[in-house]
N, C-alpha and C. Protein backbone atom coordinates (compact mmCIF):
# COMPACT_ATOMS: atom_id res chain seq x y z
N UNK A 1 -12.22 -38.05 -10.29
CA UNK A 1 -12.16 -36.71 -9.74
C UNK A 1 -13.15 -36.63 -8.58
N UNK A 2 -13.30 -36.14 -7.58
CA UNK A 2 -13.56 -36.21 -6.06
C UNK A 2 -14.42 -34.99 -6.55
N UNK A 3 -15.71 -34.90 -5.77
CA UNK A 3 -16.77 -33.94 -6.22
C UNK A 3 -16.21 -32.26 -5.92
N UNK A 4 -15.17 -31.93 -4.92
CA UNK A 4 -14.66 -30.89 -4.41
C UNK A 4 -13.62 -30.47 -5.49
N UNK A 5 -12.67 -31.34 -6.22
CA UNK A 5 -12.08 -31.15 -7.21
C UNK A 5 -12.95 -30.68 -8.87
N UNK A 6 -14.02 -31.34 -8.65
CA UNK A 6 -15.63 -31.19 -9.84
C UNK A 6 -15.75 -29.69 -9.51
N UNK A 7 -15.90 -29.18 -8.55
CA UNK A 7 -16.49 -28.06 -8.49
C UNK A 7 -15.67 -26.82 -8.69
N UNK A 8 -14.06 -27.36 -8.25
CA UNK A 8 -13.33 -26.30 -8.39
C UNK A 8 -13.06 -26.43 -10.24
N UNK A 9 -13.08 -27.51 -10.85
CA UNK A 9 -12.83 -27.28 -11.82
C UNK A 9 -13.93 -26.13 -12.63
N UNK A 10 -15.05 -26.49 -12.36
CA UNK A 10 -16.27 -25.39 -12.98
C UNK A 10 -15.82 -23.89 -12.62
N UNK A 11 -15.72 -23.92 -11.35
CA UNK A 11 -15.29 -22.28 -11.54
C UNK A 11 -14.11 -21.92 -11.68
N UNK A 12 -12.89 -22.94 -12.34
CA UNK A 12 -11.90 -22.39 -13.10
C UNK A 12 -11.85 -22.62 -14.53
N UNK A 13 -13.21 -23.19 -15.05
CA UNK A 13 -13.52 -22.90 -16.28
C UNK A 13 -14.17 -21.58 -16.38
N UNK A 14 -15.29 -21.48 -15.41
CA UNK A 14 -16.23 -19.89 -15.40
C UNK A 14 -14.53 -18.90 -15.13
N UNK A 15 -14.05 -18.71 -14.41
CA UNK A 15 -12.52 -17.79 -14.87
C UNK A 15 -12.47 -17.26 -15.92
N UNK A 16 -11.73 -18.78 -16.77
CA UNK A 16 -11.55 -18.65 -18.08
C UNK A 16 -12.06 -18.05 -18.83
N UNK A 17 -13.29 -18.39 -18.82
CA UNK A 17 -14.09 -17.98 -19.75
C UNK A 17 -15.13 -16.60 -19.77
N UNK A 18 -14.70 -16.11 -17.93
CA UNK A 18 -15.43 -14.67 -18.11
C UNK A 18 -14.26 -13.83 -18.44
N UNK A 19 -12.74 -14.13 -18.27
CA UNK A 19 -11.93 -13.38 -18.54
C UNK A 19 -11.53 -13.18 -20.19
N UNK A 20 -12.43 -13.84 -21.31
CA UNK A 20 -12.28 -13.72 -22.38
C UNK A 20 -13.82 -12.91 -23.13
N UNK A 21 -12.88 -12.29 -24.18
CA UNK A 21 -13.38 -11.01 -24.94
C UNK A 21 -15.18 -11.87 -25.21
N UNK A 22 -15.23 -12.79 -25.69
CA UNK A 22 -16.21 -13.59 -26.38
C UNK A 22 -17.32 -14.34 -25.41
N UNK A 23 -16.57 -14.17 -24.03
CA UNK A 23 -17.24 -14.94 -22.97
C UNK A 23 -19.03 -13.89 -23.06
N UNK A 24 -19.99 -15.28 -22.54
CA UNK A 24 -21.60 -14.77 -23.02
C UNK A 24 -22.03 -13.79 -21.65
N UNK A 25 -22.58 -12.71 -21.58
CA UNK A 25 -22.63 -12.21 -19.79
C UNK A 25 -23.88 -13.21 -19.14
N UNK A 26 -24.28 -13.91 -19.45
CA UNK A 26 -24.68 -15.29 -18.52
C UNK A 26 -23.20 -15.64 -17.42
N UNK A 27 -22.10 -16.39 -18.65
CA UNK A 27 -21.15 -16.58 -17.88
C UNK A 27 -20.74 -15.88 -17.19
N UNK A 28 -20.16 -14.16 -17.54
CA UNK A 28 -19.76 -13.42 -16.79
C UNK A 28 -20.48 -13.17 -15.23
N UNK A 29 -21.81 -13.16 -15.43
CA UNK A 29 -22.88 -12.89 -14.60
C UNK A 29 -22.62 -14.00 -13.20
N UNK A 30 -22.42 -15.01 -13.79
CA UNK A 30 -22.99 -16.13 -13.40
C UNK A 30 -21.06 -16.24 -12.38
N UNK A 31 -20.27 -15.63 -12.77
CA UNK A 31 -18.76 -15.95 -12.77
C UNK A 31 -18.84 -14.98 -11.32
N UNK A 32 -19.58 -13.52 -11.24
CA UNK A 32 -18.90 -13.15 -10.49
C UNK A 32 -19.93 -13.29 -9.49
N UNK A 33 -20.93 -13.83 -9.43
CA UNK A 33 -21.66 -14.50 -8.61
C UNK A 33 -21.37 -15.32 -7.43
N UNK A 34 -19.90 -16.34 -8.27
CA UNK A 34 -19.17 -17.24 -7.40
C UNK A 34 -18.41 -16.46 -6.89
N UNK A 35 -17.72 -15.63 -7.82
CA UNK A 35 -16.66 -15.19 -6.78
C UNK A 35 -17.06 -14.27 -5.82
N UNK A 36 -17.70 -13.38 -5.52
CA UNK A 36 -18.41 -12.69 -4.57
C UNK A 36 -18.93 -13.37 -3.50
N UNK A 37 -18.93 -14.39 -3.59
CA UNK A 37 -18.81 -15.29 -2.32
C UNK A 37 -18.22 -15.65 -2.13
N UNK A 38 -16.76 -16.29 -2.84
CA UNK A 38 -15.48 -16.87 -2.19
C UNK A 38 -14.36 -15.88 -2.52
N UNK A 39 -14.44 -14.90 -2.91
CA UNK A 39 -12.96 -14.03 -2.26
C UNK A 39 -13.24 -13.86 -1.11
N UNK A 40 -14.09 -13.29 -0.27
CA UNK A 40 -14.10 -12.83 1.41
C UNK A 40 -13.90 -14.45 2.40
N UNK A 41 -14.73 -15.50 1.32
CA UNK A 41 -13.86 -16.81 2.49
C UNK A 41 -12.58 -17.69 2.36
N UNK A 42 -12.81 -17.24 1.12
CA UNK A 42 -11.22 -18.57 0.75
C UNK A 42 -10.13 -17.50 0.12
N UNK A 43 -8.66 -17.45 1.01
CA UNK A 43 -7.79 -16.92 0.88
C UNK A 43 -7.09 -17.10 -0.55
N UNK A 44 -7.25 -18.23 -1.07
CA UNK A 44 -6.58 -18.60 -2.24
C UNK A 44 -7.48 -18.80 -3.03
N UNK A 45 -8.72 -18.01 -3.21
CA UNK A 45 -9.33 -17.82 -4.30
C UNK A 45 -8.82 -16.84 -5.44
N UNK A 46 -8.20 -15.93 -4.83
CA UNK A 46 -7.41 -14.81 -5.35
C UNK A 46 -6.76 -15.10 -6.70
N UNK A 47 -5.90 -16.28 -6.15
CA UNK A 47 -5.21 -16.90 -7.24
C UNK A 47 -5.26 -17.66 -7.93
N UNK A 48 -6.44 -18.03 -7.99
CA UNK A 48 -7.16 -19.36 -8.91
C UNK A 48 -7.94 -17.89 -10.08
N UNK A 49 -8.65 -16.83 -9.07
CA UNK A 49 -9.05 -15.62 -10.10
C UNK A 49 -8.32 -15.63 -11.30
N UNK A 50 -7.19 -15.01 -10.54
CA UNK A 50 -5.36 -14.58 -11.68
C UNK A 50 -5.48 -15.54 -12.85
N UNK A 51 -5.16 -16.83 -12.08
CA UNK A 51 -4.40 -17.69 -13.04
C UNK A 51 -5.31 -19.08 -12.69
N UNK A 52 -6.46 -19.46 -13.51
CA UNK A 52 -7.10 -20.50 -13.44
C UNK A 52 -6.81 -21.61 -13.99
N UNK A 53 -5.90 -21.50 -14.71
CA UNK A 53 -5.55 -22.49 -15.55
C UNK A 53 -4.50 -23.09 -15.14
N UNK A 54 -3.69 -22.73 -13.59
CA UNK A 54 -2.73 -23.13 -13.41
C UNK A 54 -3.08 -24.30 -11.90
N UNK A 55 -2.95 -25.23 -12.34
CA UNK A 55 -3.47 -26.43 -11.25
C UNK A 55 -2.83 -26.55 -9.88
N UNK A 56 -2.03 -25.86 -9.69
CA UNK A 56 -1.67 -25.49 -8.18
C UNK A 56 -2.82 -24.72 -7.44
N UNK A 57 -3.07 -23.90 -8.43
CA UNK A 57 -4.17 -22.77 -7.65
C UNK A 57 -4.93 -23.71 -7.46
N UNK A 58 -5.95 -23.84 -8.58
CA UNK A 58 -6.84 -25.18 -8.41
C UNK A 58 -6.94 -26.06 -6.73
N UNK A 59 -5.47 -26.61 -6.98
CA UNK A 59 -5.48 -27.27 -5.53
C UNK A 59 -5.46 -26.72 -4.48
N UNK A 60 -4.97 -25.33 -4.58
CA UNK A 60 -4.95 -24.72 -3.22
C UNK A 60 -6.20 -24.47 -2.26
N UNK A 61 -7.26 -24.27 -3.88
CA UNK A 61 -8.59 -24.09 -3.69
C UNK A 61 -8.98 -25.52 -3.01
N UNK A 62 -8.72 -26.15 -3.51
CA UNK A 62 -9.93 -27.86 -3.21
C UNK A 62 -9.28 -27.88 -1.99
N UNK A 63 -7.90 -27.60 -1.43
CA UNK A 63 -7.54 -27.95 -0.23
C UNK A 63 -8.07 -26.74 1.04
N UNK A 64 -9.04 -25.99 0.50
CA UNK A 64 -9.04 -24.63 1.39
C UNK A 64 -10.69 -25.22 1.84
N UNK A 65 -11.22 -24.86 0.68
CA UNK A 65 -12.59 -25.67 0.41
C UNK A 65 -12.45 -27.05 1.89
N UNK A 66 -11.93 -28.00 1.25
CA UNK A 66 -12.00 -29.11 2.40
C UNK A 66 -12.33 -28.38 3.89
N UNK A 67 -10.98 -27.61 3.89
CA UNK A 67 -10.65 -27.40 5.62
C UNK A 67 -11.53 -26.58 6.17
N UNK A 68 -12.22 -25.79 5.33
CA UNK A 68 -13.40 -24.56 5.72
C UNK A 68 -14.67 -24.81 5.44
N UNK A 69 -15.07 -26.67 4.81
CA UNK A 69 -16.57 -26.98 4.51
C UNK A 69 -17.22 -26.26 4.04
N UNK A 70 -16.86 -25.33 2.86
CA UNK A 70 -17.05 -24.69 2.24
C UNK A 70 -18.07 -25.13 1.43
N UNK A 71 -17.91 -26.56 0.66
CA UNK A 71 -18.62 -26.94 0.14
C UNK A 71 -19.99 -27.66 0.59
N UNK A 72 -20.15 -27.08 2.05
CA UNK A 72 -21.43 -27.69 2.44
C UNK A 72 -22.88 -26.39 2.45
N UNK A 73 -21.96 -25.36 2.04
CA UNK A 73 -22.71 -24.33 1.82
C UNK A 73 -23.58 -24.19 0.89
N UNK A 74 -25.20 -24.53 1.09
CA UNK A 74 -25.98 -24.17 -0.06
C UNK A 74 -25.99 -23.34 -1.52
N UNK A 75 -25.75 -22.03 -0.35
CA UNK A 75 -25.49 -20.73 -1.28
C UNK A 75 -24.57 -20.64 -2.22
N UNK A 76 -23.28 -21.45 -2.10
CA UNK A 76 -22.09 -21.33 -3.09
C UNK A 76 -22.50 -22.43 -3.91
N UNK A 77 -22.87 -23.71 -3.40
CA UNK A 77 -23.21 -24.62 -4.68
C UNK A 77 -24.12 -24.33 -5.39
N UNK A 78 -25.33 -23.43 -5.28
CA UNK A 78 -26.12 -23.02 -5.76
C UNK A 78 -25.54 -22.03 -7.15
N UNK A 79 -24.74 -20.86 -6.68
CA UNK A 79 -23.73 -19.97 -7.57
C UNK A 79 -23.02 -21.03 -8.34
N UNK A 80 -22.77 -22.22 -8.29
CA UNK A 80 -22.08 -22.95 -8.35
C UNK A 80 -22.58 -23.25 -9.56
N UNK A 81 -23.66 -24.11 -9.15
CA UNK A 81 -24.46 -24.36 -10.41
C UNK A 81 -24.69 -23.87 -11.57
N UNK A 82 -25.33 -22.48 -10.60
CA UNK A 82 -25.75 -21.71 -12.22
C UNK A 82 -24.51 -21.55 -12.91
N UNK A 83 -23.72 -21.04 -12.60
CA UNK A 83 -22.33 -21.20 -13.72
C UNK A 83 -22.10 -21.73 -13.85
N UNK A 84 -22.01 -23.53 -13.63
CA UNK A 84 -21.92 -24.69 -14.71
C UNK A 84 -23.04 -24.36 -15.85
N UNK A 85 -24.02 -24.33 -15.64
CA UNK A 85 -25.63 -24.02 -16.67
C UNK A 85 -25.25 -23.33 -17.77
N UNK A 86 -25.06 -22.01 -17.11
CA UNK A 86 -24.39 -20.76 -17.92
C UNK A 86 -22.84 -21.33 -19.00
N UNK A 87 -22.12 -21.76 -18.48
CA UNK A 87 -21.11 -22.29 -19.32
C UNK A 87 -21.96 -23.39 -20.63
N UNK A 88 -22.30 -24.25 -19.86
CA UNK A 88 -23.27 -25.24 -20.93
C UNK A 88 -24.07 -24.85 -21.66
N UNK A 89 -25.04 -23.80 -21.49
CA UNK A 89 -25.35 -22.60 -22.39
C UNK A 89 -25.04 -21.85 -23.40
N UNK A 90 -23.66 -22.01 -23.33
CA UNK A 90 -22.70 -21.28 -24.68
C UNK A 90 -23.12 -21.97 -25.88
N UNK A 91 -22.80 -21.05 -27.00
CA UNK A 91 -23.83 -20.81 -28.03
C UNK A 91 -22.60 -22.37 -28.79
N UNK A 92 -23.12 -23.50 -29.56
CA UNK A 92 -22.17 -24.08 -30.49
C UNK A 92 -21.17 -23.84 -30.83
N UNK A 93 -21.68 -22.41 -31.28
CA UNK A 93 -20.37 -22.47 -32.43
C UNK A 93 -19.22 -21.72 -31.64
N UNK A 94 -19.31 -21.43 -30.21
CA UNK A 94 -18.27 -20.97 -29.42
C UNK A 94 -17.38 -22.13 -29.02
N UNK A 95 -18.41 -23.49 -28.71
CA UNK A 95 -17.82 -24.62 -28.16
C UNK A 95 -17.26 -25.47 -29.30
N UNK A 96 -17.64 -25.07 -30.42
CA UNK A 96 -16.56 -25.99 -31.70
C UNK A 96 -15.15 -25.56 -31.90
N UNK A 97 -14.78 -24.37 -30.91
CA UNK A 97 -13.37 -24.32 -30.94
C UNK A 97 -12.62 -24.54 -30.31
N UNK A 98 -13.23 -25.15 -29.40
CA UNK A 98 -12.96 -25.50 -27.87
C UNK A 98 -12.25 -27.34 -28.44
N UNK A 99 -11.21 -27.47 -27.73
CA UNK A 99 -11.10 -28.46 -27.41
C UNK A 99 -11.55 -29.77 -26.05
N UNK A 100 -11.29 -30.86 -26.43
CA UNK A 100 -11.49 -31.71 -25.13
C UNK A 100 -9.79 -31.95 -24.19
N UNK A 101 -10.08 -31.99 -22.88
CA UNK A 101 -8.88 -32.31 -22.02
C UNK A 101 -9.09 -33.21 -21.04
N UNK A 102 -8.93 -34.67 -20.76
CA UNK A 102 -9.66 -35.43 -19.59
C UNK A 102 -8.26 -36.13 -19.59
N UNK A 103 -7.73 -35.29 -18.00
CA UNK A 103 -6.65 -36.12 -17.22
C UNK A 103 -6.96 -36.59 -15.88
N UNK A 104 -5.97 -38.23 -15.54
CA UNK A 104 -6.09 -38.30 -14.46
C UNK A 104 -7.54 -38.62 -13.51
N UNK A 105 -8.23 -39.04 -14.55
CA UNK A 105 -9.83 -39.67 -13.97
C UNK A 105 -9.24 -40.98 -13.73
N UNK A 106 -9.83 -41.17 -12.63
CA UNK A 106 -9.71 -42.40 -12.01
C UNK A 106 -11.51 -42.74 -11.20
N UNK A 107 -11.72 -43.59 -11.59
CA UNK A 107 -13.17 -44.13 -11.34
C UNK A 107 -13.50 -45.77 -10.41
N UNK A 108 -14.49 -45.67 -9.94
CA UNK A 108 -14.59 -47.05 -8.97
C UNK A 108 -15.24 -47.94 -9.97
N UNK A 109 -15.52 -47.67 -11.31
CA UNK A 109 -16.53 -48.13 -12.10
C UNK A 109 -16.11 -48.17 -13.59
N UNK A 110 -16.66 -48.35 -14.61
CA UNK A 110 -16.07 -48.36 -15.58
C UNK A 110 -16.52 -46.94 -16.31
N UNK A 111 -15.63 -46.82 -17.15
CA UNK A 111 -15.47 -45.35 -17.82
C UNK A 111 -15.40 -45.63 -18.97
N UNK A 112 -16.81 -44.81 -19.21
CA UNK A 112 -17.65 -44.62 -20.75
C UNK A 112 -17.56 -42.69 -21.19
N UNK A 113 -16.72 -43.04 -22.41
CA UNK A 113 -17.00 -41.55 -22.79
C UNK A 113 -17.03 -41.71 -24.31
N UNK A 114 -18.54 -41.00 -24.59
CA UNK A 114 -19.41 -41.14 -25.74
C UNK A 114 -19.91 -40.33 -26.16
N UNK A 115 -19.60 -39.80 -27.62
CA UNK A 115 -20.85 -38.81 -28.38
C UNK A 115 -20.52 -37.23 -27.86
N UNK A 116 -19.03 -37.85 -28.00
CA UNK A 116 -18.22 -35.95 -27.64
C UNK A 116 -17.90 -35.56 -29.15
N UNK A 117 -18.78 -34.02 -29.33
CA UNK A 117 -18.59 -33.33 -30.31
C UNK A 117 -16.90 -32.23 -29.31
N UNK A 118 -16.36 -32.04 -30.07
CA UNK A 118 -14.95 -31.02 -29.79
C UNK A 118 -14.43 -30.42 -31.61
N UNK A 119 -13.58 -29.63 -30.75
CA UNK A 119 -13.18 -28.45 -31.90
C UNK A 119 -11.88 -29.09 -32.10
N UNK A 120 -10.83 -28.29 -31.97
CA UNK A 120 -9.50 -27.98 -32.28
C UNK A 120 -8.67 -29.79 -31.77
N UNK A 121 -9.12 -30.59 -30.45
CA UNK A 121 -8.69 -31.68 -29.96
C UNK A 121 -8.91 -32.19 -28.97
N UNK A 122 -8.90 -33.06 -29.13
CA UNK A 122 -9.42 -34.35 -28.32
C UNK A 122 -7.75 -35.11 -27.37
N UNK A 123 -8.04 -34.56 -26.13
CA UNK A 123 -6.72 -35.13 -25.59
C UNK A 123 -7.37 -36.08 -24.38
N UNK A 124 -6.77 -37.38 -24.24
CA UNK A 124 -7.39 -38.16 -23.14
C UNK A 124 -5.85 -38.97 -22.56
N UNK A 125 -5.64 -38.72 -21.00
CA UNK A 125 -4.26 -39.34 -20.64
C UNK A 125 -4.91 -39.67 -19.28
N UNK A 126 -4.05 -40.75 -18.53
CA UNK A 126 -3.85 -40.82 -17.29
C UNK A 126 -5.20 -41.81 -16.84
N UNK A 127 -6.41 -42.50 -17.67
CA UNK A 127 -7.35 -43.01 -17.24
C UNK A 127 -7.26 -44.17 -16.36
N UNK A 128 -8.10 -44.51 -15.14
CA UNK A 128 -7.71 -45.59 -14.70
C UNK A 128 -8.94 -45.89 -13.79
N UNK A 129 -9.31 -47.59 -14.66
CA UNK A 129 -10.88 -47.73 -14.12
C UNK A 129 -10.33 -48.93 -13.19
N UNK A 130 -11.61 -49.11 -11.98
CA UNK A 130 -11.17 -49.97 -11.06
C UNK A 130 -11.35 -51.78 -12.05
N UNK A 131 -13.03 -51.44 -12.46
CA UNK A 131 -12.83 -52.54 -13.01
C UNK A 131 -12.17 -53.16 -14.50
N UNK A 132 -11.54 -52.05 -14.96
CA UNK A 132 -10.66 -52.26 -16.09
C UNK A 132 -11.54 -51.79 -17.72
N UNK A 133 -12.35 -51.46 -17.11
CA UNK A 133 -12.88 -51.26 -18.72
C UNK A 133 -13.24 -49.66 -19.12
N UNK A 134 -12.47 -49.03 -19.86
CA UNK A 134 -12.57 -47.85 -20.67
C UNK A 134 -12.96 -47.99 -22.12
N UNK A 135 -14.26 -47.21 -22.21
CA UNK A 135 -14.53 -47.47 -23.60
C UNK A 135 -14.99 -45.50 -24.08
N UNK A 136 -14.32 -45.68 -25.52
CA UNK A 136 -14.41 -44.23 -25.87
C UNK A 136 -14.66 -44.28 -27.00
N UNK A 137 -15.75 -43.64 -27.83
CA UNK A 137 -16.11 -43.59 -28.78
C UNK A 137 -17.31 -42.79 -29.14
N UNK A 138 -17.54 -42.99 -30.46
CA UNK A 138 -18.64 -41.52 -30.99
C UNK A 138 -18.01 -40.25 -30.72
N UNK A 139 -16.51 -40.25 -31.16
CA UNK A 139 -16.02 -38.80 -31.15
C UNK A 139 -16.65 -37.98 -32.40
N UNK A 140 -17.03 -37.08 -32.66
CA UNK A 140 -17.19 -36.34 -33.78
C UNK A 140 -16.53 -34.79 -33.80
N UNK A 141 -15.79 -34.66 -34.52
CA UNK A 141 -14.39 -33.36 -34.81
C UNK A 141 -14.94 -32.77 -35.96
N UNK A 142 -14.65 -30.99 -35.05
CA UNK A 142 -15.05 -30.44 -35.99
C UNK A 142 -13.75 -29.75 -37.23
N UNK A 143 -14.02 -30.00 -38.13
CA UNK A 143 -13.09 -29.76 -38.93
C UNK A 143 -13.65 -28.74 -39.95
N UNK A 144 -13.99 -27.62 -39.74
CA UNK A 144 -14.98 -26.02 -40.05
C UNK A 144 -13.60 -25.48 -40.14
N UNK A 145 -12.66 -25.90 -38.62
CA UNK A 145 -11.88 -24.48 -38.04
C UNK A 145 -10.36 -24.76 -38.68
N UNK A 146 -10.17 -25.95 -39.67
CA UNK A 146 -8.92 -26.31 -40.21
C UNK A 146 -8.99 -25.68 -41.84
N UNK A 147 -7.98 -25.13 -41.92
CA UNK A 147 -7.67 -24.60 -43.66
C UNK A 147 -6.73 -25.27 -44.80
């Protein structure tokens, strides 16, 4: 994932997650922080707002971002940040219901993914290391949220 694609993904997790009942007002805080700086520059922020979860928007964003060096802006990576923080901040037992989703990583290096606690599932597709070695392990599942 290309660091411009990294970033749009964070604030279409902060979306997500300020648009839900349970979301912490760190996140919220921290959510409209970003966006108050990129609705007035990026036209297709609008719709990554709406519908974050839908990976067109996503791209429309990383492709808007590119053309407007958006991402060379202190001030937004900064907003940026803190709402990654703020998300990582969430209390456990919010993130044990949470599942894992890792598509489509492609790396110059080898790809290690280790000592992931997840909730509900663990989904991993599309990996592809240059020098061939993927190693995954130390999953630990929480199984609290199954009856």
């Amino acid at each position: 994932m290309d660091p411009i694609s990294a970033l749009v993904a964070i604030i279409a997790a902060g979306a997500t997650s300020a648009l839900k009942e349970t979301a912490g007002q760190a996140v919220k805080d921290a959510y409209a922080g970003v966006k108050a700086l990129l609705i007035p520059r990026l036209k297709s922020f609008a719709e990554l707002d709406a519908e974050p979860a839908k990976e067109e928007n996503r791209q429309k964003v990383v492709e808007e971002i590119k053309s407007t060096a958006a991402n060379d802006d202190q001030e937004i990576l900064d907003r940026i940040g803190q709402l990654q923080a703020a998300l990582q901040a969430r209390p456990a037992a919010d993130l044990a219901k949470a599942g894992v989703s890792i598509e489509d990583l492609k790396a110059a290096g080898d790809i290690l993914i280790k000592n992931v606690k997840y909730g509900r599932y663990f989904h991993v597709q599309g990996l592809n290391s240059a020098t061939g070695k993927i190693d995954i392990g130390g999953l630990e599942g929480d199984n609290s949220s199954k009856k």
